[in-house]
C-alpha atoms as a PDB file:
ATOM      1  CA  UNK A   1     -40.077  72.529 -65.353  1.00  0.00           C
ATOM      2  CA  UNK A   2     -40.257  72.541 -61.864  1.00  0.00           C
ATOM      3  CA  UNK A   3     -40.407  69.021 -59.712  1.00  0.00           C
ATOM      4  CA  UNK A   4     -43.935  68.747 -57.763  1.00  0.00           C
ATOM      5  CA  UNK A   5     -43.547  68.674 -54.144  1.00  0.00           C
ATOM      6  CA  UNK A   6     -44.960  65.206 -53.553  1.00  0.00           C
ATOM      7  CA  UNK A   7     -41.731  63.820 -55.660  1.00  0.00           C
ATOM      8  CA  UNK A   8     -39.268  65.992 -53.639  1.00  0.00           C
ATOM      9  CA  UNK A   9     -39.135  63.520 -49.883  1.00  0.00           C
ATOM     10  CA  UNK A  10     -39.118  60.950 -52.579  1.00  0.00           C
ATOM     11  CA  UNK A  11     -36.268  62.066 -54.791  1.00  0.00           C
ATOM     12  CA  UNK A  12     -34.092  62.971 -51.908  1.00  0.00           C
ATOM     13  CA  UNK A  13     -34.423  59.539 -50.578  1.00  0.00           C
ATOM     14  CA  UNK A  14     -33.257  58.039 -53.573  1.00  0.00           C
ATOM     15  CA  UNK A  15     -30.324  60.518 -53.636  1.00  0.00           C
ATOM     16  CA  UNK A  16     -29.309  59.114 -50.272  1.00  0.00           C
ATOM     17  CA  UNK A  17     -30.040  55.261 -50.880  1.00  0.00           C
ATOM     18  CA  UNK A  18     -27.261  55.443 -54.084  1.00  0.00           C
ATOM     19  CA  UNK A  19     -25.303  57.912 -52.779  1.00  0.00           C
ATOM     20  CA  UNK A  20     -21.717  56.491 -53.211  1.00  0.00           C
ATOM     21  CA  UNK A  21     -22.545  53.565 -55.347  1.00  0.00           C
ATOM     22  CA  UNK A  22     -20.669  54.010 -58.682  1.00  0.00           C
ATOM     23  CA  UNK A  23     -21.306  52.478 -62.076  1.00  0.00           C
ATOM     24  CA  UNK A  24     -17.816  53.964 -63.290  1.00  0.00           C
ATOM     25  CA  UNK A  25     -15.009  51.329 -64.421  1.00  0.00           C
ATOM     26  CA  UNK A  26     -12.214  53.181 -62.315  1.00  0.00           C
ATOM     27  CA  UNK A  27      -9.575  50.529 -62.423  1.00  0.00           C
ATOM     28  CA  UNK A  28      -6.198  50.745 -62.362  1.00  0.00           C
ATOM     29  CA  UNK A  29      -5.752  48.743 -65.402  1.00  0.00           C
ATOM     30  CA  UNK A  30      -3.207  46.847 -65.441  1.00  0.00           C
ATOM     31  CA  UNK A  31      -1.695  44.480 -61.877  1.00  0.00           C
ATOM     32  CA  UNK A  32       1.778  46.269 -60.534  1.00  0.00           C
ATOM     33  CA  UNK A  33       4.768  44.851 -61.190  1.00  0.00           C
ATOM     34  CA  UNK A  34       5.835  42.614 -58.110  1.00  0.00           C
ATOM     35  CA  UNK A  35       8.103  44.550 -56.404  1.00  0.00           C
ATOM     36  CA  UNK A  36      11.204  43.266 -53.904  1.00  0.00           C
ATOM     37  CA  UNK A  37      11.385  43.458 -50.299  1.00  0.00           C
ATOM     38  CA  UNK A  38       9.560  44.237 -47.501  1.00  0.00           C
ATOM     39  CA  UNK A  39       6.415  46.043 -48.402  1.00  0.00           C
ATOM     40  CA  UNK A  40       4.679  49.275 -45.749  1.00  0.00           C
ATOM     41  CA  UNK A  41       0.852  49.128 -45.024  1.00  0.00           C
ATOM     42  CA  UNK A  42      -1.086  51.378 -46.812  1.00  0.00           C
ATOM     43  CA  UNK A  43      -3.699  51.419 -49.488  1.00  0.00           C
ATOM     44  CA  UNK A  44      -1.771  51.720 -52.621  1.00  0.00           C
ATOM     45  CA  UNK A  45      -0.907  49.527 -55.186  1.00  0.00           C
ATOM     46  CA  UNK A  46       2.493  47.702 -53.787  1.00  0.00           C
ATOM     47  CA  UNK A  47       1.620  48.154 -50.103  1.00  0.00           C
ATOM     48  CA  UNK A  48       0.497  45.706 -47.811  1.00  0.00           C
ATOM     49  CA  UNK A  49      -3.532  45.389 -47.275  1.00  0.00           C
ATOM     50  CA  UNK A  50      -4.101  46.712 -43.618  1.00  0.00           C
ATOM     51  CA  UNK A  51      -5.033  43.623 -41.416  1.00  0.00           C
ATOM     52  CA  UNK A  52      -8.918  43.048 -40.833  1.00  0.00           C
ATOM     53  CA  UNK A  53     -10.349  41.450 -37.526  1.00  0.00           C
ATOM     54  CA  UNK A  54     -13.670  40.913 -36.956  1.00  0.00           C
ATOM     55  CA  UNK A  55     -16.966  38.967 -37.693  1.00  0.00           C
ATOM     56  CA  UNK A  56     -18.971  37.377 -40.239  1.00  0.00           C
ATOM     57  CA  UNK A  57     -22.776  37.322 -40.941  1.00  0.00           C
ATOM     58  CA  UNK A  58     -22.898  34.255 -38.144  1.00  0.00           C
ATOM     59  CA  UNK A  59     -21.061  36.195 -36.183  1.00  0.00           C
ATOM     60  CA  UNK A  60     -18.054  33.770 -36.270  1.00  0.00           C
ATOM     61  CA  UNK A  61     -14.553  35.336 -36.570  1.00  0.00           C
ATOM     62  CA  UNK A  62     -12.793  36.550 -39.656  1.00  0.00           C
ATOM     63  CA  UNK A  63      -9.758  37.975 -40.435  1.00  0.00           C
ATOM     64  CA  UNK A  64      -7.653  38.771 -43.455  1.00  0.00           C
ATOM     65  CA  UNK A  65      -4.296  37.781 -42.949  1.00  0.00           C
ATOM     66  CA  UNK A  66      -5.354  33.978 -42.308  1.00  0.00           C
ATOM     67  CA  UNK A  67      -5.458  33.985 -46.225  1.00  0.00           C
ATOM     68  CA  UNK A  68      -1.778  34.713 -46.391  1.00  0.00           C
ATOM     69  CA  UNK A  69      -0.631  32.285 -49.238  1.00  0.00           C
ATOM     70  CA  UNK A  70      -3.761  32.687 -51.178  1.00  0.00           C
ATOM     71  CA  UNK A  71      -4.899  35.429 -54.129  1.00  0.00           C
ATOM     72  CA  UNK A  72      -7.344  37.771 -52.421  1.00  0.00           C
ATOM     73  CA  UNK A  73     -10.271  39.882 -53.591  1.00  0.00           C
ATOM     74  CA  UNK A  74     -11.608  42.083 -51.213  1.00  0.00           C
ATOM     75  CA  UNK A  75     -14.800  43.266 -51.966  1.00  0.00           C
ATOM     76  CA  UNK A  76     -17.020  46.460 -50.409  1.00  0.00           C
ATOM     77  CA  UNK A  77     -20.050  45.490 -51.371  1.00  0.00           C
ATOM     78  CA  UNK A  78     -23.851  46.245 -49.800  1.00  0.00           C
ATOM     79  CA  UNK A  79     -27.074  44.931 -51.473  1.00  0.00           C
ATOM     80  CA  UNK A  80     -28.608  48.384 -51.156  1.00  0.00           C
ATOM     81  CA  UNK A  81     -26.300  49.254 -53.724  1.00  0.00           C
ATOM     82  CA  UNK A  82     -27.526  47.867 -57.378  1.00  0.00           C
ATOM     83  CA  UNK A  83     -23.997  48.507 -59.026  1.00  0.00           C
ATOM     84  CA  UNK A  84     -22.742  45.855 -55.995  1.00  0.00           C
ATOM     85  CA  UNK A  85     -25.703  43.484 -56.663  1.00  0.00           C
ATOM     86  CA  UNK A  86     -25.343  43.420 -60.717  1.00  0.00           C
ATOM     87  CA  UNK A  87     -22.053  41.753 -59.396  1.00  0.00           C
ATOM     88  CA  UNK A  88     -23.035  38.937 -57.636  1.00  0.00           C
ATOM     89  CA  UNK A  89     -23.471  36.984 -60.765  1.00  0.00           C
ATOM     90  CA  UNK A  90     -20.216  37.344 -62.321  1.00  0.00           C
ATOM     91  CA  UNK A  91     -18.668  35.978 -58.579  1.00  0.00           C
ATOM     92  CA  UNK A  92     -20.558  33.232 -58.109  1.00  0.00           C
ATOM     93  CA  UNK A  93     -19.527  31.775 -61.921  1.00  0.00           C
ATOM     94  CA  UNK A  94     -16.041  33.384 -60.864  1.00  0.00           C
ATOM     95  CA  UNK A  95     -15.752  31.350 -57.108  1.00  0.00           C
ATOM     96  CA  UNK A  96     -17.282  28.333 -59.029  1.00  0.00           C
ATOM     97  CA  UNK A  97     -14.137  28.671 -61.760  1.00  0.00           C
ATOM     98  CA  UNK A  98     -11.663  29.019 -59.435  1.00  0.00           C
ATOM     99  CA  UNK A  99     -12.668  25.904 -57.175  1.00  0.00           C
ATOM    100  CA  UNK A 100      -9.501  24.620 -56.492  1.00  0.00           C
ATOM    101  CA  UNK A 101      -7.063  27.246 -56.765  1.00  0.00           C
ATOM    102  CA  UNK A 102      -5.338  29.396 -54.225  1.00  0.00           C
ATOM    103  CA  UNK A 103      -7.916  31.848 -54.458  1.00  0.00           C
ATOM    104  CA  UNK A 104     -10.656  33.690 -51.681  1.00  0.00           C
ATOM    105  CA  UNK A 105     -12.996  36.088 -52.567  1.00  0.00           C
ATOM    106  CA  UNK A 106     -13.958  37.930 -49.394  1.00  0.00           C
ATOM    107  CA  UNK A 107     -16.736  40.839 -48.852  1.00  0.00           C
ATOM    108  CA  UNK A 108     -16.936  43.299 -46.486  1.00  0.00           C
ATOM    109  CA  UNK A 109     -20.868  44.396 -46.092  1.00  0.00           C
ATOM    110  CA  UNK A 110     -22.413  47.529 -45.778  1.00  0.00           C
ATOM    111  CA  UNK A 111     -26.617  47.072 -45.538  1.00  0.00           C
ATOM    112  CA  UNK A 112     -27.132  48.673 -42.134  1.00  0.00           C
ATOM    113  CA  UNK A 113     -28.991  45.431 -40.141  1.00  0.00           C
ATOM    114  CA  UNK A 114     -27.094  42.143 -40.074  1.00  0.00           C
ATOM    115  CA  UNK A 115     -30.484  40.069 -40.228  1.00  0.00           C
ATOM    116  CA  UNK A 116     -30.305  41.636 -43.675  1.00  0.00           C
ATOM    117  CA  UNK A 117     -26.815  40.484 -45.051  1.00  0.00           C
ATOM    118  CA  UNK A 118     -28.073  37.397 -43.990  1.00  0.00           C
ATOM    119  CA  UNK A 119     -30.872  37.060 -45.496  1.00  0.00           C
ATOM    120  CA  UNK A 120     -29.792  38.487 -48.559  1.00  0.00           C
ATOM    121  CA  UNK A 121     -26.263  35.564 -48.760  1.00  0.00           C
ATOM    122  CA  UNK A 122     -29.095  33.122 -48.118  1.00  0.00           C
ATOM    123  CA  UNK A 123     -31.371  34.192 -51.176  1.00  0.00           C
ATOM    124  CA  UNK A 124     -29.088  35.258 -53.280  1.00  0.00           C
ATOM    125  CA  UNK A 125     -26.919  32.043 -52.603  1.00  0.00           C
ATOM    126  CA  UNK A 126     -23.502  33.863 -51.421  1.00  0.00           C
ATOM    127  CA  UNK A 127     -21.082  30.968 -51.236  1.00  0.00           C
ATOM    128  CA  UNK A 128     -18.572  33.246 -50.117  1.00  0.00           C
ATOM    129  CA  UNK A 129     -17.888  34.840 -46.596  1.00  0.00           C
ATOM    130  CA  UNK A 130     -18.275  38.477 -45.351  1.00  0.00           C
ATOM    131  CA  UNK A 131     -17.155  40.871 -42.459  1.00  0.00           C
ATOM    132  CA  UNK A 132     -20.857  42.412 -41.418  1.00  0.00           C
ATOM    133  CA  UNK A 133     -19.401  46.780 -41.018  1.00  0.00           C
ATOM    134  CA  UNK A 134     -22.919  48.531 -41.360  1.00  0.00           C
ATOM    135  CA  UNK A 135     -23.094  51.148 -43.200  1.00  0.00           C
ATOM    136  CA  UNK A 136     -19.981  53.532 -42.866  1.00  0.00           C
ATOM    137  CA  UNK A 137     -18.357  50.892 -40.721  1.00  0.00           C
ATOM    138  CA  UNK A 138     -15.148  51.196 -39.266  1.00  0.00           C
ATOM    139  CA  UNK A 139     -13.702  48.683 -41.620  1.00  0.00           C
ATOM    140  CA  UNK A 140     -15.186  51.107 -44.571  1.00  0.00           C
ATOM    141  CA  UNK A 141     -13.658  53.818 -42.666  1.00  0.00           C
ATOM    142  CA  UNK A 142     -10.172  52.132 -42.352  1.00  0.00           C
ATOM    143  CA  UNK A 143     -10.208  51.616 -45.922  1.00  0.00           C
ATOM    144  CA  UNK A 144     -11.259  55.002 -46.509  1.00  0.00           C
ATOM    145  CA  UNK A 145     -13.758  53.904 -48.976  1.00  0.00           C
ATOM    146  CA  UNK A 146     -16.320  56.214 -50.031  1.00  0.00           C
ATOM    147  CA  UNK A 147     -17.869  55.081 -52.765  1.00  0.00           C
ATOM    148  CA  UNK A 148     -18.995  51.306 -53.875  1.00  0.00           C
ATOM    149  CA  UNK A 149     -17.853  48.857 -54.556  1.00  0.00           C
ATOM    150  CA  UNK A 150     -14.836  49.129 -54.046  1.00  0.00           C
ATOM    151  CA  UNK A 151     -12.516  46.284 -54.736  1.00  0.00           C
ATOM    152  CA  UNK A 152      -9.080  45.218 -53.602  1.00  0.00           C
ATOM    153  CA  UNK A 153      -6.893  42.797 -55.150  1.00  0.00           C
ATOM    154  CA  UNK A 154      -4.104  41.203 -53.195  1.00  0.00           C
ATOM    155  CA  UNK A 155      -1.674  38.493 -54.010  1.00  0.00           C
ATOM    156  CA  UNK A 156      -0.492  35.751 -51.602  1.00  0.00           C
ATOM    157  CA  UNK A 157       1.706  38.257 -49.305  1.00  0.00           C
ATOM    158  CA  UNK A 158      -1.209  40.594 -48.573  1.00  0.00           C
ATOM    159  CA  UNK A 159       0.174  43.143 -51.010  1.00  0.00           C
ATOM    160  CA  UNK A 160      -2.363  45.359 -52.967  1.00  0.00           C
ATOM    161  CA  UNK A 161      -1.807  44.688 -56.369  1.00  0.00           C
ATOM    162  CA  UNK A 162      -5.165  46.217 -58.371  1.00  0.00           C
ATOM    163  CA  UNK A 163      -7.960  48.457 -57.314  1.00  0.00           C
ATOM    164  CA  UNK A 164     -11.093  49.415 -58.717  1.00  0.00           C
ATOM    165  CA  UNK A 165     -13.324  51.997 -57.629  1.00  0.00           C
ATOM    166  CA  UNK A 166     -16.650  51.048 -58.908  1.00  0.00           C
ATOM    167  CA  UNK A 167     -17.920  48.440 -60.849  1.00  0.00           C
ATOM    168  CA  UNK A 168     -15.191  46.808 -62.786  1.00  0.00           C
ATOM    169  CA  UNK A 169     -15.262  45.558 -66.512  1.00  0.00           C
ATOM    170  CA  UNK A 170     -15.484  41.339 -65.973  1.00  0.00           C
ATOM    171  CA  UNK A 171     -12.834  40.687 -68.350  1.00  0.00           C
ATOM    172  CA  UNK A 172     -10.421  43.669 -66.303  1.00  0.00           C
ATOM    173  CA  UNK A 173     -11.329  41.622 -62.796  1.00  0.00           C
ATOM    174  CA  UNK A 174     -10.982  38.206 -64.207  1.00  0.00           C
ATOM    175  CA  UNK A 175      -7.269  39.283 -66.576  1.00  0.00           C
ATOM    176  CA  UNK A 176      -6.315  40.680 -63.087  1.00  0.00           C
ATOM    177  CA  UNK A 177      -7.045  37.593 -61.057  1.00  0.00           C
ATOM    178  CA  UNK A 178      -5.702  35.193 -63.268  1.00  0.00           C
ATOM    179  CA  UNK A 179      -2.255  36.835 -63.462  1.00  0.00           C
ATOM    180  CA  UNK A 180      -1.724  37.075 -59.748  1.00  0.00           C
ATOM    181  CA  UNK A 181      -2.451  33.386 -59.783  1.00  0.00           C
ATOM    182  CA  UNK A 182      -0.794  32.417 -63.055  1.00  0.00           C
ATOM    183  CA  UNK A 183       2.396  34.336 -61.185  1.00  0.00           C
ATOM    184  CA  UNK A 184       2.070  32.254 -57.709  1.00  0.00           C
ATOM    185  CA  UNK A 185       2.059  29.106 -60.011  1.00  0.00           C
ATOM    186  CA  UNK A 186       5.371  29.604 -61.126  1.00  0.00           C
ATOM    187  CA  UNK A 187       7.943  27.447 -60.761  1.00  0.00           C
ATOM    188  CA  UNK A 188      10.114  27.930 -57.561  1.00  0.00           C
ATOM    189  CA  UNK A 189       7.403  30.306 -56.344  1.00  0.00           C
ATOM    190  CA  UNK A 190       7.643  29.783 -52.389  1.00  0.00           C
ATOM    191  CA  UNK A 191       3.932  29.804 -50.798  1.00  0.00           C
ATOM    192  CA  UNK A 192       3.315  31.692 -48.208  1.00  0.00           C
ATOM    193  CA  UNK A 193       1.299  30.751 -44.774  1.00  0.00           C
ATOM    194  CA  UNK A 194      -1.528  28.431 -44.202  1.00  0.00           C
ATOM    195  CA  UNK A 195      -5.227  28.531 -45.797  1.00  0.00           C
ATOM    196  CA  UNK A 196      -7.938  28.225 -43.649  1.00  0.00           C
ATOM    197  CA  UNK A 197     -10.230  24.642 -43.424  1.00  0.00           C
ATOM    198  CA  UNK A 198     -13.218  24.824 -45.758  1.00  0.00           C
ATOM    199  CA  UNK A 199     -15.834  27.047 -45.203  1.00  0.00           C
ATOM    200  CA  UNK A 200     -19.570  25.553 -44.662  1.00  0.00           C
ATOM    201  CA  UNK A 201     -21.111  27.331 -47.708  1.00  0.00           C
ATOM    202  CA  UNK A 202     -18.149  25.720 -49.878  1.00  0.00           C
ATOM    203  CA  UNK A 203     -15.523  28.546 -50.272  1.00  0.00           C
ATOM    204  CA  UNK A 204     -12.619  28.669 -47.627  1.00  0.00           C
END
């Protein structure tokens, strides 16, 4: 049966709104083994997380590597993407259980106007903070992420240590996190760097 041509602009601008956002659990199960020595930058499991400079919603500056010492989750996220929206739940409860703990949770944005991201961490009560890249930014691009989310985990050296490509299981992103931080709490463990002060909305 053939589609009518009213449904056709329609249908095509649906095709581009979700274009790239993925339902798909495409984890890579289980965290890598902590490895010894000096890691490369890359975007791999067991290299170091390329640096990111820039700014947040406000405009103030953020950048990765002041987290050094601190379990990182790196989220791609944009609300025009419902796979990266049916997520904001499970991090709020997961920023709220962690309260305390040498852990950020830090987005990187893709809606295509600021006032937007904005409006949407106000409504949707976004505790944590966000680099604003527009859609196809050039932190996207330096991640070479092409579909979202996409999601980055990094332990307290800024070393990539899981990755999911789409919307993760909760129980696969919350195992993950919790080992990275069960490992930094072990004995003898030597921190690394300085976490920021406290951010305004609660979440450093």
């Amino acid at each position: 049966m053939r589609t009518p041509l009213r449904l056709v602009p329609l249908l095509a601008g649906l095709a581009l709104v979700f274009s790239g956002c993925e339902h798909s659990d495409t984890s890579t199960g289980l965290v890598s083994k902590r490895q010894p020595g000096e890691p490369i930058e890359g975007l791999n499991k067991d290299d170091r997380a390329p640096d990111i400079e820039g700014e947040d919603g406000d405009g103030r500056p953020l950048k990765l590597s002041d987290y050094r010492g601190k379990v990182v989750l790196l989220d791609f996220w944009g609300d025009w993407c419902p796979h990266c929206r049916a997520m904001i739940s499970h991090e709020r409860k997961l920023v709220k259980r962690l309260e305390g703990k040498p852990f950020v949770l830090l987005g990187v944005n893709s809606d295509v106007k600021r006032d937007d991201f904005r409006k949407v961490q106000i409504d949707k009560h976004i505790s944590w903070r966000s680099w604003w890249d527009g859609r196809d930014g050039p932190i996207a691009d330096q991640y070479n992420v092409r579909g979202w989310p996409m999601l980055y985990l990094l332990d307290e050296r800024g070393v990539i240590r899981w990755i999911s490509k789409g919307r993760p299981k909760e129980s696969a992103l919350d195992k993950a996190i919790d080992e990275l931080l069960k490992e930094l709490e072990e004995p003898g463990r030597e921190r690394v760097g300085q976490a920021p002060r406290t951010h305004p909305f609660g979440q450093t």
